[in-house]
C-alpha atoms as a PDB file:
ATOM      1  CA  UNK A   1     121.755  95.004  96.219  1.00  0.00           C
ATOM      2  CA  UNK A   2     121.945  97.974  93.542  1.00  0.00           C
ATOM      3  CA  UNK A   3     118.543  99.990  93.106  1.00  0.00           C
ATOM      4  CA  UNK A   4     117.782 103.005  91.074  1.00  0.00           C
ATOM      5  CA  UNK A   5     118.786 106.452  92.555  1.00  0.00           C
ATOM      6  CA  UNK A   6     116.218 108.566  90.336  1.00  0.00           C
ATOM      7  CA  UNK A   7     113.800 108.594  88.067  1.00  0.00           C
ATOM      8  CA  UNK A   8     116.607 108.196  85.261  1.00  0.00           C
ATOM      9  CA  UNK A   9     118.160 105.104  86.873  1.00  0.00           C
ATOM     10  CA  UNK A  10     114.471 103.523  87.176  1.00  0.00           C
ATOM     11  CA  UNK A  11     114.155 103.677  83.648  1.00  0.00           C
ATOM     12  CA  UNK A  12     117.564 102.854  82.855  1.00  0.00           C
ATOM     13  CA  UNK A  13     117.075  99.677  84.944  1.00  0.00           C
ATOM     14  CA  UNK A  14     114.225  97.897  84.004  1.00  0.00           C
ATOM     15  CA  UNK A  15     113.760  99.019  80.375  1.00  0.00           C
ATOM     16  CA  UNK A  16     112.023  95.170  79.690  1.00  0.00           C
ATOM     17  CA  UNK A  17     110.102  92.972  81.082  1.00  0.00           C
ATOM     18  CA  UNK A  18     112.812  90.433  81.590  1.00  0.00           C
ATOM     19  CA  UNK A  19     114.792  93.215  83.274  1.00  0.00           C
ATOM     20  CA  UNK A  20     111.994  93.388  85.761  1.00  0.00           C
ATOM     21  CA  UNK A  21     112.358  89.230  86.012  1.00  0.00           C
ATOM     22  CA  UNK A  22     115.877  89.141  86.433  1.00  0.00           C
ATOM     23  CA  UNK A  23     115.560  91.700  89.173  1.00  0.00           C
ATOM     24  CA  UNK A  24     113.300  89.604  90.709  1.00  0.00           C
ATOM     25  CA  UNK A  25     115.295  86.552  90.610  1.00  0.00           C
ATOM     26  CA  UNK A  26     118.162  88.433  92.458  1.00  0.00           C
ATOM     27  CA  UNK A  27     116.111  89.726  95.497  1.00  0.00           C
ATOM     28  CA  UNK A  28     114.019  86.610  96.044  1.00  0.00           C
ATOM     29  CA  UNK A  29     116.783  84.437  95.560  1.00  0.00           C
ATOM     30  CA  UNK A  30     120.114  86.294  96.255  1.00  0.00           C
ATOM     31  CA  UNK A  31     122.029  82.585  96.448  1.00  0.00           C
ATOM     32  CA  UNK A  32     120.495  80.742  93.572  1.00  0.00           C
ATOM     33  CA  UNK A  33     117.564  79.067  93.397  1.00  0.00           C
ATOM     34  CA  UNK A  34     115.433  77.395  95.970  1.00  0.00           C
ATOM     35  CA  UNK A  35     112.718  75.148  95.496  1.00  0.00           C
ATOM     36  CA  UNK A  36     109.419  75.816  97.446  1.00  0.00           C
ATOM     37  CA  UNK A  37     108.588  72.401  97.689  1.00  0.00           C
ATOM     38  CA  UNK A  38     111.692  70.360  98.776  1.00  0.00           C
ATOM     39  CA  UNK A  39     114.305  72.969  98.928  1.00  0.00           C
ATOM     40  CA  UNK A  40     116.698  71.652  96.512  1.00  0.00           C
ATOM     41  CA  UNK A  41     118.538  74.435  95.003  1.00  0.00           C
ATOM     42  CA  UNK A  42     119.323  72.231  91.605  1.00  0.00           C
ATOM     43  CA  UNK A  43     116.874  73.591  89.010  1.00  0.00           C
ATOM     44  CA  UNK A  44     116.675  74.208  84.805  1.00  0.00           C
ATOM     45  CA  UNK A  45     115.990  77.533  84.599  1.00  0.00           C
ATOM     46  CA  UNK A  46     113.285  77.918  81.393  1.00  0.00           C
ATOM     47  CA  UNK A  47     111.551  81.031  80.042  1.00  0.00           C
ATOM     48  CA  UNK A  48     109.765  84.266  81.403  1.00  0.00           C
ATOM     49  CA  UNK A  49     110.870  83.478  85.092  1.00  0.00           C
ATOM     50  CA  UNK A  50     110.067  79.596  85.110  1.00  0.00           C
ATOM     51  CA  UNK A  51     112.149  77.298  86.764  1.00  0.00           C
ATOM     52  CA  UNK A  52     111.753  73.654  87.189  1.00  0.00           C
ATOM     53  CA  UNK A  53     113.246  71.783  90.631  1.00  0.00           C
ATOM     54  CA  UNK A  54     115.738  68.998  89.422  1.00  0.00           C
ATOM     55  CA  UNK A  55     115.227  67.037  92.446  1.00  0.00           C
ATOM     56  CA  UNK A  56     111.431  66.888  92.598  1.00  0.00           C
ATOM     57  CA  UNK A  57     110.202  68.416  89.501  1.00  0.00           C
ATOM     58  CA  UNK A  58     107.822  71.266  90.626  1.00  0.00           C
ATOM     59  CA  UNK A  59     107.803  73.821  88.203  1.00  0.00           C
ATOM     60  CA  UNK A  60     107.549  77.099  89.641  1.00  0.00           C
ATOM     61  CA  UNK A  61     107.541  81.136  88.604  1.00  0.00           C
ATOM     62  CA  UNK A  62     109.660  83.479  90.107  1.00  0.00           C
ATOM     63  CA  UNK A  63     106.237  85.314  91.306  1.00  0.00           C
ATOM     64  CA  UNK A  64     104.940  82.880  92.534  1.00  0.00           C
ATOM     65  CA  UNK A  65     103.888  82.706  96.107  1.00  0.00           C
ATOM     66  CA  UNK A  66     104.885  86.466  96.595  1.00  0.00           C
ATOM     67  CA  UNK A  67     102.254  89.461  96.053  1.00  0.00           C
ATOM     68  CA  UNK A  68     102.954  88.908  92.314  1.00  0.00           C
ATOM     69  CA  UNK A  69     101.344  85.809  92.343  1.00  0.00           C
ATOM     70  CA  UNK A  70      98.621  84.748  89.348  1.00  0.00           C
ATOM     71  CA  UNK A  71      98.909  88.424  88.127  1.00  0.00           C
ATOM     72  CA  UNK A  72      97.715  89.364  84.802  1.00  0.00           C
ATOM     73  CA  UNK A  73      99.877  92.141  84.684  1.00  0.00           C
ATOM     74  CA  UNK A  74     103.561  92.355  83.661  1.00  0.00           C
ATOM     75  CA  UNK A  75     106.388  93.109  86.531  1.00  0.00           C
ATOM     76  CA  UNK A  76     107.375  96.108  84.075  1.00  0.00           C
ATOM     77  CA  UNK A  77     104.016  97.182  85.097  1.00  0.00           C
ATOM     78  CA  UNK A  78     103.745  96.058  88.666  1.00  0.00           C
ATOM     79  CA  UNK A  79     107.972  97.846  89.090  1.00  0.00           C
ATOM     80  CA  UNK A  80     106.360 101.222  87.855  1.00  0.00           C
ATOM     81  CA  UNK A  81     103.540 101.064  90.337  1.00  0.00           C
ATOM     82  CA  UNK A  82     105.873 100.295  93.810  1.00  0.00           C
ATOM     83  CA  UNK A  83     107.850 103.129  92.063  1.00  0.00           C
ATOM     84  CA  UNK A  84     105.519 105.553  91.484  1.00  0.00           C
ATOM     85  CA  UNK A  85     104.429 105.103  95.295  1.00  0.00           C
ATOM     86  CA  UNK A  86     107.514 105.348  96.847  1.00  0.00           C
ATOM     87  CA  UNK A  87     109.089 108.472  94.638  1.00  0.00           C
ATOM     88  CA  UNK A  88     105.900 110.701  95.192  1.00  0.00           C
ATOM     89  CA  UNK A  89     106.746 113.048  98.146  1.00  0.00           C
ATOM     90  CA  UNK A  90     102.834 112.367  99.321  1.00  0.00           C
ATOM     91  CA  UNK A  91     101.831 108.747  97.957  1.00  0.00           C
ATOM     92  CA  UNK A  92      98.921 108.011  95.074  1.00  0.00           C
ATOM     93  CA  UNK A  93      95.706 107.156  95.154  1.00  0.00           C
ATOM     94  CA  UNK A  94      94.290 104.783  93.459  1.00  0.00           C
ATOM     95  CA  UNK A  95      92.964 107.006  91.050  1.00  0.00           C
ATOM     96  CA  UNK A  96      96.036 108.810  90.056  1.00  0.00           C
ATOM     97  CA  UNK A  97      97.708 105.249  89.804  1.00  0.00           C
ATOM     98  CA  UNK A  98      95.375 104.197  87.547  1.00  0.00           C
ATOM     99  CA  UNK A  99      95.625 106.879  85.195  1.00  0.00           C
ATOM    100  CA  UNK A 100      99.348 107.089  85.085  1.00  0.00           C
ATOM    101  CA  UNK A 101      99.773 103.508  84.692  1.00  0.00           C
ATOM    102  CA  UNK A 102      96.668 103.311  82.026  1.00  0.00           C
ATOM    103  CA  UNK A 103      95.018 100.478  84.143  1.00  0.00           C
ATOM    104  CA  UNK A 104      92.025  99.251  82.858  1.00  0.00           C
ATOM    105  CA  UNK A 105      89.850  99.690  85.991  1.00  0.00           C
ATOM    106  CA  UNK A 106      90.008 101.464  89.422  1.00  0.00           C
ATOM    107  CA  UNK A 107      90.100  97.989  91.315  1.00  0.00           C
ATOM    108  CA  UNK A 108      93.591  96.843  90.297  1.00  0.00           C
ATOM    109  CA  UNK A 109      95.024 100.377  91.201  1.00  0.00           C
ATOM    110  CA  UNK A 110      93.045 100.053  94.459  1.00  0.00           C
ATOM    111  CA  UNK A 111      93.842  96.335  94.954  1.00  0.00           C
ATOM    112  CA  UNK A 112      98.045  96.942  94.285  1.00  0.00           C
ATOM    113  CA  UNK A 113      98.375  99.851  96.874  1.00  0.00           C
ATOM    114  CA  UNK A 114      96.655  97.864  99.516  1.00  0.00           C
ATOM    115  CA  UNK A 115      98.870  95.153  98.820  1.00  0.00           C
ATOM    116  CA  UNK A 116     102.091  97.812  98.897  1.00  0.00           C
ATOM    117  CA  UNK A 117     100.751  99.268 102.104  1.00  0.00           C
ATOM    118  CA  UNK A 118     100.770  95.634 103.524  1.00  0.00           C
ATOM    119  CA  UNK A 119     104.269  95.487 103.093  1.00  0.00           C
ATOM    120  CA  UNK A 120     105.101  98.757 105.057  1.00  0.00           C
ATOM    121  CA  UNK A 121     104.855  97.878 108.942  1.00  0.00           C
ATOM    122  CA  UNK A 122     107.891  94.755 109.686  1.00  0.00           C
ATOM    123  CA  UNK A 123     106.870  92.568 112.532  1.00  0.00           C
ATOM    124  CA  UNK A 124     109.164  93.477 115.508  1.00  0.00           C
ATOM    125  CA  UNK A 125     110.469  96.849 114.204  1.00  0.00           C
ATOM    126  CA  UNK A 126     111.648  98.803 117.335  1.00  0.00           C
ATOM    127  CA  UNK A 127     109.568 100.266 119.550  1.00  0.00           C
ATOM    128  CA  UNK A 128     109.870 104.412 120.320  1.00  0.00           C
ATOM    129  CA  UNK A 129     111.576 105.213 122.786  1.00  0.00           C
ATOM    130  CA  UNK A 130     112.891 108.679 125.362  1.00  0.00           C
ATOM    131  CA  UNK A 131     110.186 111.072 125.065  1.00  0.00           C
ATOM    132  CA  UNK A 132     107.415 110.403 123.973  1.00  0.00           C
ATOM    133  CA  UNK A 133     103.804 112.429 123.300  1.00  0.00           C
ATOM    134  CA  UNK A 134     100.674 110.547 123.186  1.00  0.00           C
ATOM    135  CA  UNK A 135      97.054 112.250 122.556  1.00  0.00           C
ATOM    136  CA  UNK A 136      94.041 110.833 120.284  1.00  0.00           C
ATOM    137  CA  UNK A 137      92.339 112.726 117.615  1.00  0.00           C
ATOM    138  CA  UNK A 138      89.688 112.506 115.735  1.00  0.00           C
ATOM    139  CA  UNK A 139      89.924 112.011 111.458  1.00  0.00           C
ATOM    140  CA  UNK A 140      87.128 112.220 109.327  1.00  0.00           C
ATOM    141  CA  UNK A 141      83.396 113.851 109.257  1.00  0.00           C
ATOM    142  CA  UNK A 142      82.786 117.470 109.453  1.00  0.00           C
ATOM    143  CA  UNK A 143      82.408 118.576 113.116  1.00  0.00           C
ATOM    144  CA  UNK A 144      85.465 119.373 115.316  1.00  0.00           C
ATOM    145  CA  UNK A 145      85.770 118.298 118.572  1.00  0.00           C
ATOM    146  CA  UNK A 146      87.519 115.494 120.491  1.00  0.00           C
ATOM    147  CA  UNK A 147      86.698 111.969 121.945  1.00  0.00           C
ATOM    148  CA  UNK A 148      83.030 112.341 122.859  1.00  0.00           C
ATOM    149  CA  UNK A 149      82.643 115.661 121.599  1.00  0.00           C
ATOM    150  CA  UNK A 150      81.451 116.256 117.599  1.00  0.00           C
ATOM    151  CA  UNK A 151      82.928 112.389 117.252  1.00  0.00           C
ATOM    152  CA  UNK A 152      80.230 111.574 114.900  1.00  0.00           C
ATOM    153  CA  UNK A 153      81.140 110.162 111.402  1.00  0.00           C
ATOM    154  CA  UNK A 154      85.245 110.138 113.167  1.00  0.00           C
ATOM    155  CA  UNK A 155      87.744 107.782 113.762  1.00  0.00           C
ATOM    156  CA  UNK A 156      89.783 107.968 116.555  1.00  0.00           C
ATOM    157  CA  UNK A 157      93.300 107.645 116.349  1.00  0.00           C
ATOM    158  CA  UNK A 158      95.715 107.359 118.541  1.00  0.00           C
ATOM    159  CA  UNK A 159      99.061 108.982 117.828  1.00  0.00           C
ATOM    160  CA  UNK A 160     102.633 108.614 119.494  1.00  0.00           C
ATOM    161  CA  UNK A 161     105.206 111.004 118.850  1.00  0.00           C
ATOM    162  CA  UNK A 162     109.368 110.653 119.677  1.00  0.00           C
ATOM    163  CA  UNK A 163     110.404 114.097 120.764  1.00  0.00           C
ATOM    164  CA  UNK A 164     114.385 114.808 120.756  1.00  0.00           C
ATOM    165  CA  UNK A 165     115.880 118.308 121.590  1.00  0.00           C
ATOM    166  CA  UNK A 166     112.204 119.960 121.021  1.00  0.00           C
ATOM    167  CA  UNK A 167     112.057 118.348 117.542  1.00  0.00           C
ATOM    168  CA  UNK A 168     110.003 115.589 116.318  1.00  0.00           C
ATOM    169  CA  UNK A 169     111.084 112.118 115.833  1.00  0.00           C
ATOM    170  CA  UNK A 170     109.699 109.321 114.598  1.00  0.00           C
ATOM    171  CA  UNK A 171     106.075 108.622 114.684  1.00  0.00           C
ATOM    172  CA  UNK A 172     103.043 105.575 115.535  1.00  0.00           C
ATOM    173  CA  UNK A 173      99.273 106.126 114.899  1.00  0.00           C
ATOM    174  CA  UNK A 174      96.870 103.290 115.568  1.00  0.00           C
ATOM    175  CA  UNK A 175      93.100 103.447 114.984  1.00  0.00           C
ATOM    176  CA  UNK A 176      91.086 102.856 118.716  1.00  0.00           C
ATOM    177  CA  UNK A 177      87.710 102.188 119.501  1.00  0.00           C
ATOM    178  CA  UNK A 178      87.361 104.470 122.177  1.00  0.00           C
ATOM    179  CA  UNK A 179      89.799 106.535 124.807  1.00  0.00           C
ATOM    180  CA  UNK A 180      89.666 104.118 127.825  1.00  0.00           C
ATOM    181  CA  UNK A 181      92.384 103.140 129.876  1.00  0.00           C
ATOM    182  CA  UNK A 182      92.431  99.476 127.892  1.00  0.00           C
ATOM    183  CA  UNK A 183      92.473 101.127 124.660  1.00  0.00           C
ATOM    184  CA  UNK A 184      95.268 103.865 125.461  1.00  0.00           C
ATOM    185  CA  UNK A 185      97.013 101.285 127.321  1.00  0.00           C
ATOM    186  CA  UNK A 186      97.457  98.923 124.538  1.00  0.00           C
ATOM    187  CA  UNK A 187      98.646 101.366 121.808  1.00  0.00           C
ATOM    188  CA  UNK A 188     101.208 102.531 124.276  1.00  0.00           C
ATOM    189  CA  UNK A 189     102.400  99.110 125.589  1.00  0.00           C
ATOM    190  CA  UNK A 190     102.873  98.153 121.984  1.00  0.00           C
ATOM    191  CA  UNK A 191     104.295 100.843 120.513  1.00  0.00           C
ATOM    192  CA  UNK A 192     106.477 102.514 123.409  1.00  0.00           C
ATOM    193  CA  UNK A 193     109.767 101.094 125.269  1.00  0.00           C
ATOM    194  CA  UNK A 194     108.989 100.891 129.045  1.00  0.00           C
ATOM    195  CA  UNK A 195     110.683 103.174 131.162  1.00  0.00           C
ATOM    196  CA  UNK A 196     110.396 106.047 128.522  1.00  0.00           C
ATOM    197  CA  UNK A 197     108.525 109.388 129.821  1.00  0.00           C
ATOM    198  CA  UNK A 198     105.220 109.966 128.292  1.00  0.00           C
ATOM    199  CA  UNK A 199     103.700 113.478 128.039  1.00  0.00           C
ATOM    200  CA  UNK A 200     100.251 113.284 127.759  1.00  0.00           C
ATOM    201  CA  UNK A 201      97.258 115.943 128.732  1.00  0.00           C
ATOM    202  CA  UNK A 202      95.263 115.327 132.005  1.00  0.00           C
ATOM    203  CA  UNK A 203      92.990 112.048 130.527  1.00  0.00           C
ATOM    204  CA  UNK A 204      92.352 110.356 133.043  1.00  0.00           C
ATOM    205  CA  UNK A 205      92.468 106.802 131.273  1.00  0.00           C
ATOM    206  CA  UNK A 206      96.713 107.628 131.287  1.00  0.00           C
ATOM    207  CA  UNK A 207      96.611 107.535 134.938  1.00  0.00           C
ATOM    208  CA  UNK A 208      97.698 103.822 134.692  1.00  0.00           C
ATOM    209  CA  UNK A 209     100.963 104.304 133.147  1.00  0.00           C
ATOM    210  CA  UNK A 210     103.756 104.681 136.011  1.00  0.00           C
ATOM    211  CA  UNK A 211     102.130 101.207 137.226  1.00  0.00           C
ATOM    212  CA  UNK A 212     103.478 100.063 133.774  1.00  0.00           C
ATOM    213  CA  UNK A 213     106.755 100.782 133.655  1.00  0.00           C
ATOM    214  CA  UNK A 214     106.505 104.117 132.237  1.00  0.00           C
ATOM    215  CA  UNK A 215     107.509 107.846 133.359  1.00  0.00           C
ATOM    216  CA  UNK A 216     104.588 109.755 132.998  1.00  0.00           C
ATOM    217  CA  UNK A 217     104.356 113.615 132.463  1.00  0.00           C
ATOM    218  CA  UNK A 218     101.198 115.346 132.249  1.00  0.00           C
ATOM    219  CA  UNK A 219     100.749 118.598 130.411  1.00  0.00           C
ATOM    220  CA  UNK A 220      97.725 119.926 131.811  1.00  0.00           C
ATOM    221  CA  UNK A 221      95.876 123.385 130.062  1.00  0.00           C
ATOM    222  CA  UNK A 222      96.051 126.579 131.229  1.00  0.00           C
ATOM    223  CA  UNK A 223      93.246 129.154 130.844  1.00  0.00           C
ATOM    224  CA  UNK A 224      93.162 130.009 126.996  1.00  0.00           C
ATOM    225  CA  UNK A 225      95.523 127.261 125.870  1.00  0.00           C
ATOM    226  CA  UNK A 226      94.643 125.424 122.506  1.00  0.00           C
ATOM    227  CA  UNK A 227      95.229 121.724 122.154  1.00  0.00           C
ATOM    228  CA  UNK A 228      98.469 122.103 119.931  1.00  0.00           C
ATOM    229  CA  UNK A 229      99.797 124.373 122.579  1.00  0.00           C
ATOM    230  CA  UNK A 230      99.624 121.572 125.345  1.00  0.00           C
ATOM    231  CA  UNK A 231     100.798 118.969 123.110  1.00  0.00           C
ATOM    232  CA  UNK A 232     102.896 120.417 120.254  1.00  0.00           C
ATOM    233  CA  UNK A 233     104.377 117.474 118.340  1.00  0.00           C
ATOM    234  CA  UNK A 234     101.173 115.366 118.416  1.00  0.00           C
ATOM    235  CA  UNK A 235      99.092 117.850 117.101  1.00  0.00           C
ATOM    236  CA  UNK A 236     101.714 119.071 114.176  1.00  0.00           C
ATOM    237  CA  UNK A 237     101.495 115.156 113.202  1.00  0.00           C
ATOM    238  CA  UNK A 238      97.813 114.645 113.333  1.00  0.00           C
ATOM    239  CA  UNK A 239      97.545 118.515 111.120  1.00  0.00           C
ATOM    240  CA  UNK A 240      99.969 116.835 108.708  1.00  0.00           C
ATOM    241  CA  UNK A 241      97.996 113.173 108.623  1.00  0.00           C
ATOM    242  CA  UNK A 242      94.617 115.051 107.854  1.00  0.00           C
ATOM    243  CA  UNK A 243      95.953 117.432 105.234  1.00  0.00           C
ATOM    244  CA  UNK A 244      97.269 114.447 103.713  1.00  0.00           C
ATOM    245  CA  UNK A 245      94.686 111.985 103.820  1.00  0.00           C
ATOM    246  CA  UNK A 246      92.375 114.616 102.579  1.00  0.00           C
ATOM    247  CA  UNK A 247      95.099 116.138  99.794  1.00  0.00           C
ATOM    248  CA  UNK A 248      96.218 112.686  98.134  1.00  0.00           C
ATOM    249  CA  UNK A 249      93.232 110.599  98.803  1.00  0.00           C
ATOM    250  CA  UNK A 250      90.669 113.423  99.151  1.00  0.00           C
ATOM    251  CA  UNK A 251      87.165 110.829  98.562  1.00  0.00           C
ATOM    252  CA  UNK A 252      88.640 107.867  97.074  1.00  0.00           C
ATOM    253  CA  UNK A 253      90.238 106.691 100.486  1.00  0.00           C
ATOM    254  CA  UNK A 254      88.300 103.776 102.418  1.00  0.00           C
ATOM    255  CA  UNK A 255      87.203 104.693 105.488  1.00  0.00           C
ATOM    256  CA  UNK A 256      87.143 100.557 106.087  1.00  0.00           C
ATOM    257  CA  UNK A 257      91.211 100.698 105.759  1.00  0.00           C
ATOM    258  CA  UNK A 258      92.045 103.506 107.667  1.00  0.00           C
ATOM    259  CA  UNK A 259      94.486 101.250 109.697  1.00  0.00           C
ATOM    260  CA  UNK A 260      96.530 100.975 106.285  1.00  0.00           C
ATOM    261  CA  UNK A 261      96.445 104.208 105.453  1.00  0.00           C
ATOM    262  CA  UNK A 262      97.962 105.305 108.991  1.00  0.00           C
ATOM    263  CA  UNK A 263     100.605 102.379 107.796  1.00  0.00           C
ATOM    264  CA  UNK A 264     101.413 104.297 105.179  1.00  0.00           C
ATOM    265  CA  UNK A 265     101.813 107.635 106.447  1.00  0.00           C
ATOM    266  CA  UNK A 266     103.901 106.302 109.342  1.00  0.00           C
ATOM    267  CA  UNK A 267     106.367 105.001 106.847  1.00  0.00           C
ATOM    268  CA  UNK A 268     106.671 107.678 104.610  1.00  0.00           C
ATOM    269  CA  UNK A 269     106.656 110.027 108.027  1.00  0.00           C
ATOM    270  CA  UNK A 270     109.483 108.277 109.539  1.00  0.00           C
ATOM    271  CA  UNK A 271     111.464 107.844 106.089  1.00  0.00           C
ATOM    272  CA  UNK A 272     111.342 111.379 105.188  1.00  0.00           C
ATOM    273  CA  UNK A 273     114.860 112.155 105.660  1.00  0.00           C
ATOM    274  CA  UNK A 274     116.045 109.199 103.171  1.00  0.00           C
ATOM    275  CA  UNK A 275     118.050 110.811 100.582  1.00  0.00           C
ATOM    276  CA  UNK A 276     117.007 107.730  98.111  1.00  0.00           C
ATOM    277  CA  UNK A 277     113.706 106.611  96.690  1.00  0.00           C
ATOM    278  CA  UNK A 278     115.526 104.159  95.211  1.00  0.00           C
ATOM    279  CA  UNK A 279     116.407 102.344  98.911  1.00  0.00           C
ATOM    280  CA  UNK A 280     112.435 102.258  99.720  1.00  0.00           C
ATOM    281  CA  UNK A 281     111.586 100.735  96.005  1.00  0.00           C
ATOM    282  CA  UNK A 282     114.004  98.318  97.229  1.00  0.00           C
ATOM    283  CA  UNK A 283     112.885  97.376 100.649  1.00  0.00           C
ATOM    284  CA  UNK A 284     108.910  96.851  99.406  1.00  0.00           C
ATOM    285  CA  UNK A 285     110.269  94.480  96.820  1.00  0.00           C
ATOM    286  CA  UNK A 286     111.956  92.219  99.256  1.00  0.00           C
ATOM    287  CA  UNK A 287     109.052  92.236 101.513  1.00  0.00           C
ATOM    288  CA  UNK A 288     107.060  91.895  98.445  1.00  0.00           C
ATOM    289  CA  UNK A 289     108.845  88.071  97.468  1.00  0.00           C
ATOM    290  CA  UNK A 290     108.778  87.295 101.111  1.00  0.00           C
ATOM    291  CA  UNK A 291     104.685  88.207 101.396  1.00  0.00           C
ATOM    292  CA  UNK A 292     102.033  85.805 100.907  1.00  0.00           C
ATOM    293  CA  UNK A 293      99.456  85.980  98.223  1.00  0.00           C
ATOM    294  CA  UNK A 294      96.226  88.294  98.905  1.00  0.00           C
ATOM    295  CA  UNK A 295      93.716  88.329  97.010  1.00  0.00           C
ATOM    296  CA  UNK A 296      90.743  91.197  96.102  1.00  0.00           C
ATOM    297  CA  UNK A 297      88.358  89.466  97.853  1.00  0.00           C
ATOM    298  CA  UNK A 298      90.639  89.062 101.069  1.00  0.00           C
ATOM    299  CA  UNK A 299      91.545  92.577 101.252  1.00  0.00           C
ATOM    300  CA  UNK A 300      88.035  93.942 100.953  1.00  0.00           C
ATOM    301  CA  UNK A 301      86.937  91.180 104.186  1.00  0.00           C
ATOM    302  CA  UNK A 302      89.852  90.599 106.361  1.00  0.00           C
ATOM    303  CA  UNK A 303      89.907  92.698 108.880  1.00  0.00           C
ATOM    304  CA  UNK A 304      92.963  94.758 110.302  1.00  0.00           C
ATOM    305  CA  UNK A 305      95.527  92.892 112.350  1.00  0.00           C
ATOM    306  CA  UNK A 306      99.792  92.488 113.013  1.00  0.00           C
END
């Protein structure tokens, strides 16, 4: 499937609205059409993205059912948006997205990136594996400190960090309620390949982890050592995660999402060697026509889960 390569391409691609449709059309249904209803793939093809099923008559839009669905907004609109997100270096807030775009209110902007983030983390996407840091941290308020100490007003975050010949690989962060053993245990049994070796400092709530499965390592402070001196790659990541939360989304960002914020920062993290924006525009469209339909209100009270 062809995508735009730069900012030139983008333009050159989806100079209309009906650009933007057909586009659609060819990601949702690479094969022809398919009816949602009774999966006939005999249709009339009308206007603006309608089509209506030959076999059963349901008339549907190419949007809907996807996280286009019942939108007010144009797909030219909604293509510059998924864009913008993916060919910034660092993201948008909400914000910035709704003054580039010209959005009439801060909710849409706010309501659209949620929806984009949502599309970032693939159900069974492969676990890390080899070597492999693990630490929390805290993100957020203005004390320092870790787990119990200066934790007011923080989150805690678990992070998870692939290590190859001293460099740093890809990356998982998770928010936890606390550092016990159930907590820790969890992130790592669903985010790490058994049998890898896992460096971690001398918590004791790690102590479980040769019982499951795992090779466990544990980097233990010497007399004057800092954190990020124990730990290296972990702390690099979680220095990089707060100077971007606090750079792109500086007071706009929900404390309430966190968990979809980490989303995104994991993607873009573990994406930052892809040579094309163009590939990642892509790849949150077709997750986009394969998504169900959230709404404000759902965003705002459903809680995190995968």
């Amino acid at each position: 499937m062809k995508y735009p390569a730069n900012q030139i391409e983008f333009e050159e691609m989806f100079k209309t609205e009906q650009d933007c449709i057909d586009y659609l059309i060819a990601v949702r249904w690479p094969h022809g059409f398919e009816c949602p209803v009774c999966g006939s793939i005999r249709s009339w093809k009308k206007n603006k993205g309608r089509f209506e099923c030959i076999d059963c008559h349901t008339e549907t839009t190419i949007t809907n059912g996807t996280i286009f669905h019942k939108s007010t907004k144009s797909l030219f609109i909604w293509f510059r948006a998924i864009w913008w997100m993916v060919a910034q270096k660092n993201g948008v807030s909400a914000k910035g997205l709704q003054k580039i775009l010209g959005l009439g209110n801060y909710q849409t902007a706010w309501t659209w990136l949620h929806k984009f983030r949502r599309l970032m983390v693939l159900s069974g996407r492969t676990k890390l594996q080899g070597v492999v840091e693990v630490d929390e941290v805290l993100v957020g308020g203005k004390t320092s400190g870790k787990r119990g100490r200066g934790a007011e007003g923080k989150s805690l975050i678990a992070v998870a960090v692939e290590v190859k010949d001293r460099k740093t690989g890809r990356v998982r962060l998770a928010k936890i309620p606390d550092a016990s053993s159930k907590s820790l245990n969890t992130f790592i049994e669903d985010n790490i390949e058994p049998s890898s070796t896992i460096i971690t400092d001398g918590w004791p709530s790690y102590n479980e982890l040769r019982a499951k499965g795992y090779k466990h390592k544990v980097q233990k402070a010497t007399a004057g050592d800092e954190d990020e001196e124990v730990l290296p790659n972990v702390h690099r990541i979680a220095s990089l995660l707060k100077r971007w939360l606090l750079g792109t989304h500086q007071s706009y960002l929900n404390k309430n999402k966190l968990e979809y914020y980490l989303d995104e920062y994991v993607f873009r993290y573990n994406r930052r060697t892809s040579k094309s924006r163009g590939l990642l525009f892509l790849r949150l469209i077709e997750q986009g026509v394969k998504a169900h339909p959230i709404s404000y209100e759902k965003i705002i009270n459903q809680k995190y889960g995968r």
